[in-house]
C-alpha atoms as a PDB file:
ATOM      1  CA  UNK A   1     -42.312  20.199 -72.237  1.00  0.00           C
ATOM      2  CA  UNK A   2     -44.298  17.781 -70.616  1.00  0.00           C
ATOM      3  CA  UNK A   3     -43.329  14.153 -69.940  1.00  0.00           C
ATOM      4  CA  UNK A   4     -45.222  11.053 -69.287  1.00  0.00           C
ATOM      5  CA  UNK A   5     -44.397   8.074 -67.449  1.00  0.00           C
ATOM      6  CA  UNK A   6     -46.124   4.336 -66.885  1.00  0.00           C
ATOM      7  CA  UNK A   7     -44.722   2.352 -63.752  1.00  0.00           C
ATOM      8  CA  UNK A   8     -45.386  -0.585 -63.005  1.00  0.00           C
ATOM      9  CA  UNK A   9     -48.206  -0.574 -60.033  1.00  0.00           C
ATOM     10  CA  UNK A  10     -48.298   3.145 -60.236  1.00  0.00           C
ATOM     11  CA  UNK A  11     -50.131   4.343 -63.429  1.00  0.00           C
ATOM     12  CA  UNK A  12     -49.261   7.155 -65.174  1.00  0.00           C
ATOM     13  CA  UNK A  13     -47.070  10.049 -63.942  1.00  0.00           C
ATOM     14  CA  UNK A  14     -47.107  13.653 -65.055  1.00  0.00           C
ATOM     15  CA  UNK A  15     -44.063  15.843 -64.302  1.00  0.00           C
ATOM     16  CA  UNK A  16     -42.137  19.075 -65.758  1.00  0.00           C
ATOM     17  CA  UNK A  17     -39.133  18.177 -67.788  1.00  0.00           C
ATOM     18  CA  UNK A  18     -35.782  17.195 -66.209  1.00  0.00           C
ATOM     19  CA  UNK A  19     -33.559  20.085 -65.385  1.00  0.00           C
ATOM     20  CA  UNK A  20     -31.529  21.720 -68.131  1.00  0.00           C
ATOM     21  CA  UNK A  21     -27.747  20.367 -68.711  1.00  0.00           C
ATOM     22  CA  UNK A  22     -26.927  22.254 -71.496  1.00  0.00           C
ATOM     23  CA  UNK A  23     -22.698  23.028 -71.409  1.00  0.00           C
ATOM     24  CA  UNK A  24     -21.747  20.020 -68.863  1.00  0.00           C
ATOM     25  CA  UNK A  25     -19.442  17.700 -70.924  1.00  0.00           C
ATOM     26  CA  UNK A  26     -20.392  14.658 -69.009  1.00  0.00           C
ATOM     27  CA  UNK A  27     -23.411  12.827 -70.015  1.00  0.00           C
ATOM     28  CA  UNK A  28     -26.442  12.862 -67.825  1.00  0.00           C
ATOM     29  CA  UNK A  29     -26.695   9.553 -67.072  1.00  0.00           C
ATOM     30  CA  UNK A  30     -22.973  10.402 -65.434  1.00  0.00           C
ATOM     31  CA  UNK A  31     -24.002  13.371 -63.625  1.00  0.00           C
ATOM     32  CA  UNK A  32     -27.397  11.725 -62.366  1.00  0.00           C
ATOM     33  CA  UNK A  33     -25.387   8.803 -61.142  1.00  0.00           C
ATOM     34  CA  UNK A  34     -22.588  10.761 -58.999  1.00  0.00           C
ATOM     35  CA  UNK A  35     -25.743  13.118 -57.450  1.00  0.00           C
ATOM     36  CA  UNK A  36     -27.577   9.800 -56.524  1.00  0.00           C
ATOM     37  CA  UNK A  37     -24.554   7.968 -54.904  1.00  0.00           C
ATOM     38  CA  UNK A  38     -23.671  11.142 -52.860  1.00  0.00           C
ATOM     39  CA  UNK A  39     -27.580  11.748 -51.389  1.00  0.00           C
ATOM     40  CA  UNK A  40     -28.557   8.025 -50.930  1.00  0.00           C
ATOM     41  CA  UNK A  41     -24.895   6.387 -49.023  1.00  0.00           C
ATOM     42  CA  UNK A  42     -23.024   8.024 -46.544  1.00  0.00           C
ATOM     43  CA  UNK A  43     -20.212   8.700 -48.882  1.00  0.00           C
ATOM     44  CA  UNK A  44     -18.165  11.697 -49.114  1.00  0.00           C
ATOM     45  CA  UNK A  45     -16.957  13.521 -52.852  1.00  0.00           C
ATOM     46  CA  UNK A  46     -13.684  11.636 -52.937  1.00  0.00           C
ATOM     47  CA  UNK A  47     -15.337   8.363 -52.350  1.00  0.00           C
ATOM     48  CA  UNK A  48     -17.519   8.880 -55.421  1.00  0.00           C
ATOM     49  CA  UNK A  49     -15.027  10.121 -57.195  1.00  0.00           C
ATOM     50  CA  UNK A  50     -13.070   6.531 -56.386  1.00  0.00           C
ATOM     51  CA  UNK A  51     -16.136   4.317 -57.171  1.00  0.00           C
ATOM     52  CA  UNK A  52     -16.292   6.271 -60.868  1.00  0.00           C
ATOM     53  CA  UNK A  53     -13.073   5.608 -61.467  1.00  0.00           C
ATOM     54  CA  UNK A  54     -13.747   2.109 -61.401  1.00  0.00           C
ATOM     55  CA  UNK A  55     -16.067   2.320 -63.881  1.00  0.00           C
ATOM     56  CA  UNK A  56     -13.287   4.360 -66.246  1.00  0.00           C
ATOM     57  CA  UNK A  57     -15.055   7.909 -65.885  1.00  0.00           C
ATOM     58  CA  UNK A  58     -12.391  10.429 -64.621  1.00  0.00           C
ATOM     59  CA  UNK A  59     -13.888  13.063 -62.425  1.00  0.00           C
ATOM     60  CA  UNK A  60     -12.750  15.367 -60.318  1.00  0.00           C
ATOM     61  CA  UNK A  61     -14.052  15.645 -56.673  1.00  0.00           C
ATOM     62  CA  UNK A  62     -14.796  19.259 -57.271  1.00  0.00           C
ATOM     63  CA  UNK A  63     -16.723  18.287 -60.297  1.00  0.00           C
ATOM     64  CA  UNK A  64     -19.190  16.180 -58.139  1.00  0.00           C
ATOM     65  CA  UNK A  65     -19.573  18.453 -55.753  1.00  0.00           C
ATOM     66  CA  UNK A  66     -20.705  21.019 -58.236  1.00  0.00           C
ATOM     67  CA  UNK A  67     -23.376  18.749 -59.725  1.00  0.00           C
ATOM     68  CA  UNK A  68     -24.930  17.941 -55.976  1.00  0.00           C
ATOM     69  CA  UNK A  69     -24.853  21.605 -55.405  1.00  0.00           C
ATOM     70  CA  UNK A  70     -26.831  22.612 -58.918  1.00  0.00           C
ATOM     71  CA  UNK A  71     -29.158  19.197 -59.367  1.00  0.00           C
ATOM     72  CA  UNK A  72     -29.415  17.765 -55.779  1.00  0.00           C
ATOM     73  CA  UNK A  73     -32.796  19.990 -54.621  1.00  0.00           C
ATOM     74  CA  UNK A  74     -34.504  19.829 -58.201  1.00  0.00           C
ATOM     75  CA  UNK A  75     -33.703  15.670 -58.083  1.00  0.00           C
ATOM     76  CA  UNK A  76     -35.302  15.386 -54.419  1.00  0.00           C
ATOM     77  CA  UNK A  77     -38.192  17.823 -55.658  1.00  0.00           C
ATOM     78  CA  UNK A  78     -38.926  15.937 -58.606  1.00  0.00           C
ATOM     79  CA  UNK A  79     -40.361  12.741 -56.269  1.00  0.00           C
ATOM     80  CA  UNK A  80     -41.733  14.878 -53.572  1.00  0.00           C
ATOM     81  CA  UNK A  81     -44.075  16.516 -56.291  1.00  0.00           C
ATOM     82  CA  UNK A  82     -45.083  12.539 -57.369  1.00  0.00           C
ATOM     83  CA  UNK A  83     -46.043  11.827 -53.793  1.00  0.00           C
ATOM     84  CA  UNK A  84     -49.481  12.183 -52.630  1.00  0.00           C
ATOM     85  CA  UNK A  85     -50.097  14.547 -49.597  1.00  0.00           C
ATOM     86  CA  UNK A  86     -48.253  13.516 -46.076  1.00  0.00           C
ATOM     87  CA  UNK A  87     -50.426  11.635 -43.912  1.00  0.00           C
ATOM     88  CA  UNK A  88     -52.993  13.368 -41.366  1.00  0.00           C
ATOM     89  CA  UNK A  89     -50.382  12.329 -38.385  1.00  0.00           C
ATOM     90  CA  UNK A  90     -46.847  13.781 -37.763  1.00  0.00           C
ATOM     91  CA  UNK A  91     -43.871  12.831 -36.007  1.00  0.00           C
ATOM     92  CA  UNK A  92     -41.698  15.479 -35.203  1.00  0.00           C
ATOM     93  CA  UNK A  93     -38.340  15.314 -33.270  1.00  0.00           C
ATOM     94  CA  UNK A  94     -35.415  17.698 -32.724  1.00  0.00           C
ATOM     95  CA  UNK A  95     -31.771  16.346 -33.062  1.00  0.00           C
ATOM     96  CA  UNK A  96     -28.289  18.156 -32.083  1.00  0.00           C
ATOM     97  CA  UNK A  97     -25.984  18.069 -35.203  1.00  0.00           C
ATOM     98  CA  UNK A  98     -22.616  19.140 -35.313  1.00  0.00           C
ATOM     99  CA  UNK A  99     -21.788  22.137 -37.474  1.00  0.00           C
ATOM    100  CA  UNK A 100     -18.153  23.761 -37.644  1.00  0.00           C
ATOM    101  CA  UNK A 101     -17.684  22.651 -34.179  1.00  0.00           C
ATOM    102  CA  UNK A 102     -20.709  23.933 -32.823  1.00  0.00           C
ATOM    103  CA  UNK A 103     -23.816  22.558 -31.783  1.00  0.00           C
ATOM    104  CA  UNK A 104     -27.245  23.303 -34.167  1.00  0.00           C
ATOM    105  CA  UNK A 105     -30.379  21.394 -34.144  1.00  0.00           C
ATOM    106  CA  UNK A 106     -32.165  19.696 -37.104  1.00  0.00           C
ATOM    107  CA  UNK A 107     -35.967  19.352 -37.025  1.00  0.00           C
ATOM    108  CA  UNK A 108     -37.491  16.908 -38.831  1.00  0.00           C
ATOM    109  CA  UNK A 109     -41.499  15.511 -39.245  1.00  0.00           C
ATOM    110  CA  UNK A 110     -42.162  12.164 -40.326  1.00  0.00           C
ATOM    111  CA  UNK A 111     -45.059  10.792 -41.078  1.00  0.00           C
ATOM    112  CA  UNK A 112     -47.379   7.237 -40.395  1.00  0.00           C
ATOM    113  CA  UNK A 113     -45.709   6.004 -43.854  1.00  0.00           C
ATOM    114  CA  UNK A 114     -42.154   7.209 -43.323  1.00  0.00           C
ATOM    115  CA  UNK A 115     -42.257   9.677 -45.924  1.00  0.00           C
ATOM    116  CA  UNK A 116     -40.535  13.226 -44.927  1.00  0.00           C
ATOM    117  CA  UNK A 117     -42.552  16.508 -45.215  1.00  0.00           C
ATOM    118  CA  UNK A 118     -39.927  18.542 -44.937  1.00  0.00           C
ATOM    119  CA  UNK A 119     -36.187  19.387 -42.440  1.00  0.00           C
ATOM    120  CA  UNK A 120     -34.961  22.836 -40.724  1.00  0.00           C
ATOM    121  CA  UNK A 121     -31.868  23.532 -39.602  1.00  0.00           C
ATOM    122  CA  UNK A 122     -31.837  26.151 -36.909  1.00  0.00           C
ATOM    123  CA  UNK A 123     -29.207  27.542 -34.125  1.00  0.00           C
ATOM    124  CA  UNK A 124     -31.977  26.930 -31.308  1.00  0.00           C
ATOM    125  CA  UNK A 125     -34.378  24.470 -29.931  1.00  0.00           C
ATOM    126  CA  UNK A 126     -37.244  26.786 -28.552  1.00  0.00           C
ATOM    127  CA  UNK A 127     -40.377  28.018 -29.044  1.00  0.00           C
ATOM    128  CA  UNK A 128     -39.458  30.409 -31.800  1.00  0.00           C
ATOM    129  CA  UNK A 129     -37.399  27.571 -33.698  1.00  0.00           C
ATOM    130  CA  UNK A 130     -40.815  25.236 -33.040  1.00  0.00           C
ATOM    131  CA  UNK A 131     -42.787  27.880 -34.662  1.00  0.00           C
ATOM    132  CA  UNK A 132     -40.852  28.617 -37.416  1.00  0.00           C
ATOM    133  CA  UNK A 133     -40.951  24.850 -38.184  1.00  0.00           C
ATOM    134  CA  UNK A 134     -44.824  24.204 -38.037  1.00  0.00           C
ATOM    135  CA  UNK A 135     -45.335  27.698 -40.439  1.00  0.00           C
ATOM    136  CA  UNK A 136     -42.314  25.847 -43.065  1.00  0.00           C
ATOM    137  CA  UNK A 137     -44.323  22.412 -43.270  1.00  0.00           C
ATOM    138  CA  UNK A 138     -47.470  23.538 -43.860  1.00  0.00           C
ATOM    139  CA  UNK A 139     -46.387  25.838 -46.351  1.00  0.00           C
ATOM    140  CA  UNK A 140     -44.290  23.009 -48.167  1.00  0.00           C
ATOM    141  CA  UNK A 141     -47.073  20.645 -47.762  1.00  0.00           C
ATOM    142  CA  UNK A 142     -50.321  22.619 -48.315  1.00  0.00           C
ATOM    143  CA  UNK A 143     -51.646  20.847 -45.608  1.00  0.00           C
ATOM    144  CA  UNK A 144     -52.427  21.035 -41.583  1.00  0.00           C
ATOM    145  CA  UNK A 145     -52.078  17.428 -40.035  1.00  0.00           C
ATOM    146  CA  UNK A 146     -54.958  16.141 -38.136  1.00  0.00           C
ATOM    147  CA  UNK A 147     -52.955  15.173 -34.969  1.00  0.00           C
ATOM    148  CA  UNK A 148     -48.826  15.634 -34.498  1.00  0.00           C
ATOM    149  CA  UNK A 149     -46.322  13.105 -31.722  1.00  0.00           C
ATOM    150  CA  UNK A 150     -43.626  14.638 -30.351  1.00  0.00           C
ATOM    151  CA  UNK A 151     -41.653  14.283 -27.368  1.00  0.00           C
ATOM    152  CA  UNK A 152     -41.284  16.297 -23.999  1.00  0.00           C
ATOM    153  CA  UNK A 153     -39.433  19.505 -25.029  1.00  0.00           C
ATOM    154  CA  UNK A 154     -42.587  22.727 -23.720  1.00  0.00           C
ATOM    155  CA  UNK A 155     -41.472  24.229 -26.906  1.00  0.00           C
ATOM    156  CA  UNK A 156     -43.479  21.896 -28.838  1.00  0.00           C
ATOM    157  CA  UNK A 157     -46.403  22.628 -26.586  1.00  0.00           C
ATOM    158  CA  UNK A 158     -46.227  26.720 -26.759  1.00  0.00           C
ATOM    159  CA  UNK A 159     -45.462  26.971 -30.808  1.00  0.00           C
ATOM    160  CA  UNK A 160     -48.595  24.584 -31.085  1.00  0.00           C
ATOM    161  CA  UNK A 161     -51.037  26.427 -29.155  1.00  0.00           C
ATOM    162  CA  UNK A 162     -49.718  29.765 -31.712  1.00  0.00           C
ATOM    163  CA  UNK A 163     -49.189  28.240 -34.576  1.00  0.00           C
ATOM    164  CA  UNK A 164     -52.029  25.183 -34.852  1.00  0.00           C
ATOM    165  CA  UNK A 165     -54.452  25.030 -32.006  1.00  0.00           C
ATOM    166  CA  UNK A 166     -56.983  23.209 -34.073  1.00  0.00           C
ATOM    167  CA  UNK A 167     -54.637  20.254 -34.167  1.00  0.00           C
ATOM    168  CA  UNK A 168     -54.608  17.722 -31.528  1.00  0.00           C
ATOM    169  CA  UNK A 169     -51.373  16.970 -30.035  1.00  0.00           C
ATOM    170  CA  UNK A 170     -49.913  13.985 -28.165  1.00  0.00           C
ATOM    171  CA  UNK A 171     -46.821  14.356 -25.896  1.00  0.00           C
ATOM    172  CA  UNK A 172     -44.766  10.966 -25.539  1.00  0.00           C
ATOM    173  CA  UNK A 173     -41.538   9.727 -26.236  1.00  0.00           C
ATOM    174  CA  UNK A 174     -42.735   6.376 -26.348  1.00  0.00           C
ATOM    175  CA  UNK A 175     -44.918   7.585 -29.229  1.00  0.00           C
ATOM    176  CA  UNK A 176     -42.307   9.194 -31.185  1.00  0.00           C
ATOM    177  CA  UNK A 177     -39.886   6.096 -32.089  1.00  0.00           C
ATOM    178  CA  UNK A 178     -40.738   6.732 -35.884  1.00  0.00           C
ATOM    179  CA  UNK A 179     -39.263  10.247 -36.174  1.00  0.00           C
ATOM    180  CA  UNK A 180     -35.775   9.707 -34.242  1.00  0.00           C
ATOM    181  CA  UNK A 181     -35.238   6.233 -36.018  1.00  0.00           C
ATOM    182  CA  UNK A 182     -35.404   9.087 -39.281  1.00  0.00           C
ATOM    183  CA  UNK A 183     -32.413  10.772 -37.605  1.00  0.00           C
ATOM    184  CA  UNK A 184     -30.132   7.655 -38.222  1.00  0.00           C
ATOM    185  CA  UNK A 185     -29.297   8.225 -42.024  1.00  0.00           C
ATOM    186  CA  UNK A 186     -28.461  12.172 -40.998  1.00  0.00           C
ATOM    187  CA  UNK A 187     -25.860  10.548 -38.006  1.00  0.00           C
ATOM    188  CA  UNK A 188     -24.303   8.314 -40.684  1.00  0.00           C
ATOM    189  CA  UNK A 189     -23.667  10.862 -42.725  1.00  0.00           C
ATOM    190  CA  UNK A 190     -22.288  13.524 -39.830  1.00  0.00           C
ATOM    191  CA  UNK A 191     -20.101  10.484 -38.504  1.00  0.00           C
ATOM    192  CA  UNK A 192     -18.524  10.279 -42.413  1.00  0.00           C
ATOM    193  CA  UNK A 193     -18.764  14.164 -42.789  1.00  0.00           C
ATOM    194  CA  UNK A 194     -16.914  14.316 -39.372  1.00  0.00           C
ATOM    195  CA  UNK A 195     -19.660  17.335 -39.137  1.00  0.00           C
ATOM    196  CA  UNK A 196     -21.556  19.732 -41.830  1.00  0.00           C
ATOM    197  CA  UNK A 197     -19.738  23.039 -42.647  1.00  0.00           C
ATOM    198  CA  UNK A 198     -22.440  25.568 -42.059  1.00  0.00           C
ATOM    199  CA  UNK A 199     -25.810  25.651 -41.304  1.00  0.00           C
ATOM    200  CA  UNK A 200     -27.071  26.922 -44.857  1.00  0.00           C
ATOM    201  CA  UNK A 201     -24.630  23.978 -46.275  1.00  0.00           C
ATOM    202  CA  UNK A 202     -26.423  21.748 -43.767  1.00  0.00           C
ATOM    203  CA  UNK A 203     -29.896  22.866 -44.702  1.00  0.00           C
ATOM    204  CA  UNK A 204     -29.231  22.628 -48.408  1.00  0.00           C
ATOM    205  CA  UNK A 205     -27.605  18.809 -48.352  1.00  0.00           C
ATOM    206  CA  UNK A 206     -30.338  17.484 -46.155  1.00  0.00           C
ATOM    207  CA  UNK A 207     -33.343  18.903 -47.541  1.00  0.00           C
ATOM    208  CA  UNK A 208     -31.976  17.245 -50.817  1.00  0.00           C
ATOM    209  CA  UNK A 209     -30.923  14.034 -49.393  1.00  0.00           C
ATOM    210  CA  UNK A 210     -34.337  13.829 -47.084  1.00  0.00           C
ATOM    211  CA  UNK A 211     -35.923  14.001 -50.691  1.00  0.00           C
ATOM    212  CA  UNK A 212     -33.788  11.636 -52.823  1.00  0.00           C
ATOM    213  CA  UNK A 213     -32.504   8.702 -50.205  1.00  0.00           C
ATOM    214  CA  UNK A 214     -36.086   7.722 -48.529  1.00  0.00           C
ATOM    215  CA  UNK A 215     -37.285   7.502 -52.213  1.00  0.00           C
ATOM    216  CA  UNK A 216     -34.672   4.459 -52.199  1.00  0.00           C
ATOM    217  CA  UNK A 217     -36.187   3.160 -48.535  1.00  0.00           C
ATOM    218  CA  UNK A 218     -39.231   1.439 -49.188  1.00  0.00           C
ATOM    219  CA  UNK A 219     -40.305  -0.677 -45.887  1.00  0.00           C
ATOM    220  CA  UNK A 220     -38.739  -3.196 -46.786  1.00  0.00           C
ATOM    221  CA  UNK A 221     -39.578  -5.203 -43.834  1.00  0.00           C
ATOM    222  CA  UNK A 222     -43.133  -5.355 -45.361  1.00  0.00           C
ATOM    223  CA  UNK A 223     -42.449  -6.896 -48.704  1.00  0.00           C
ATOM    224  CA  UNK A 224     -41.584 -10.059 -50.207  1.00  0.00           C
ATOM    225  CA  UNK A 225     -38.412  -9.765 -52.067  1.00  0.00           C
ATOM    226  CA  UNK A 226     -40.226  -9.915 -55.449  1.00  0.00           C
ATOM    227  CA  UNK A 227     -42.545  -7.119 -54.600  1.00  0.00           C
ATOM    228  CA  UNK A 228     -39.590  -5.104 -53.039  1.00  0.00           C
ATOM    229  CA  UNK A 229     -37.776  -5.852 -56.459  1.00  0.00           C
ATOM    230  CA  UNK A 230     -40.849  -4.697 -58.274  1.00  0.00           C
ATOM    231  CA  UNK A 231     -40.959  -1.459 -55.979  1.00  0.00           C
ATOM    232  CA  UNK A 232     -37.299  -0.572 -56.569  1.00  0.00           C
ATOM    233  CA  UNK A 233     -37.815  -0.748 -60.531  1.00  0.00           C
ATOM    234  CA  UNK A 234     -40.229   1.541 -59.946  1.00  0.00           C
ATOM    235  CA  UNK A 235     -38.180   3.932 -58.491  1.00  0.00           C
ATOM    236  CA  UNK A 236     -35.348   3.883 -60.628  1.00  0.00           C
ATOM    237  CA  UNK A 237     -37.363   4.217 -63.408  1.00  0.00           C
ATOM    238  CA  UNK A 238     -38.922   7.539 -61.755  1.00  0.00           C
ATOM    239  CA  UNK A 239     -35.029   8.396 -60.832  1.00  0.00           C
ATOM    240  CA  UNK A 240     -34.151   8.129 -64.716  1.00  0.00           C
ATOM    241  CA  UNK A 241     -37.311  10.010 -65.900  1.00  0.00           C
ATOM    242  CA  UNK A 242     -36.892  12.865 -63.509  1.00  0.00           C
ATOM    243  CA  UNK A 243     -33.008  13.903 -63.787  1.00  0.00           C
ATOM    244  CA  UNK A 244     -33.266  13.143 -67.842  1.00  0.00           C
ATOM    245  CA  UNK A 245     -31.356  10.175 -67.858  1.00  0.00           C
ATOM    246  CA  UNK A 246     -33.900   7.372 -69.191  1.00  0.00           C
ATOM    247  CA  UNK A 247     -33.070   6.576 -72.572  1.00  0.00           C
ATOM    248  CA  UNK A 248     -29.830   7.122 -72.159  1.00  0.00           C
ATOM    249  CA  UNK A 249     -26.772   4.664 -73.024  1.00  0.00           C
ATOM    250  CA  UNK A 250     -25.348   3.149 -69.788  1.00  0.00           C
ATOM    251  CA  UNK A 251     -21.844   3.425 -68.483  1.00  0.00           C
ATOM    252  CA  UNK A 252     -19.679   0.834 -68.008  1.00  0.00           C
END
């Protein structure tokens, strides 16, 4: 099944159909919503469990957290796929998470417009790590960058010279301000979290939430507030197409 979409500003949009929901006794417009509050607010399962309940839909916790575990990736693949390619520059930055007490390190890329290519989550911060990183975007992207930004760490410097020697590189933190400011929603949610479980749990929520929250994080900063109010109907209309919930009756 193949479904078509017109957006305002953005022409027409071709994706695969939403994913199945066959033997969930919630609606999807239900299950879409709980998924969405989880990835795009620093909230935990309990606290979305609390804000349904004002709305008079009884869910369990447990319930929700089964829903971001099955639909979370497919809902942040679903606008990745609608994107065009990542820009020709990258920002890339390392961060030190907390995970069951001890310390991992998330890798991210960003690039010129904001949009993320892609996370790892990964017990070291060396070359090795650095490598493994370059070889996952470009195979999620289907792309080599024309230049990359990162900061001081050498292991930047020796996994480049392996892993993309064709591509320039510039070494500055000054330079890199776009990719750590990315690292703010991830310390939000760690701080709420009070840290991620495991690394594989850590991988899994924020390659989803990398995919579904900057989709609601237009630059603001840029737009008028009619054109950011255009932009937002946008995306909630791609958010309802994609998780099979357009068309369907609203909850109150």
């Amino acid at each position: 099944m193949i479904l078509k979409l017109i957006v305002p500003g953005r022409g027409s949009l071709v994706a695969s159909a939403p994913p199945s929901y066959k033997g969930h006794r919630y609606p999807v417009e239900i299950i879409a919503h709980c998924v969405w509050l989880y990835h795009r607010f620093p909230l935990s399962f309990r606290e979305v469990e609390e804000l349904m309940l004002k709305r008079d839909v009884l869910v369990s916790h447990e319930t929700i957290r089964r829903w971001c575990l099955k639909f979370g990736q497919s809902y942040a693949d679903a606008p990745r796929r609608r994107r065009s390619r990542p820009g020709d520059k990258w920002h890339l930055d390392e961060v030190c998470i907390k995970i069951n007490r001890e310390h991992k390190y998330l890798w991210r890329a960003v690039d010129a417009a904001g949009t993320v290519p892609d996370i790892l989550v990964h017990n070291r911060r060396d070359k090795a790590a650095a490598k493994r990183f370059f070889g996952k975007l470009m195979k999620a992207t289907q792309s080599v960058p024309r230049v990359i930004v990162t900061d001081k760490p050498r292991s930047y410097g020796a996994a480049h010279r392996e892993a993309m020697p064709s591509v320039e590189h510039r070494c500055h933190k000054g330079l890199n301000n776009r990719a750590e400011n990315s690292h703010q929603p991830t310390r939000q949610r760690e701080r709420a979290m009070k840290s991620f479980p495991s690394v594989g749990g850590a991988q899994r929520f924020l390659s989803a939430s990398s995919g579904i929250s900057p989709h609601f994080r237009p630059r603001r900063h840029l737009m008028t507030a009619s054109d950011y109010r255009a932009e937002m109907t946008a995306r909630f209309a791609i958010k309802e197409q994609v998780t099979g919930a357009a068309g369907q009756p609203t909850t109150t």
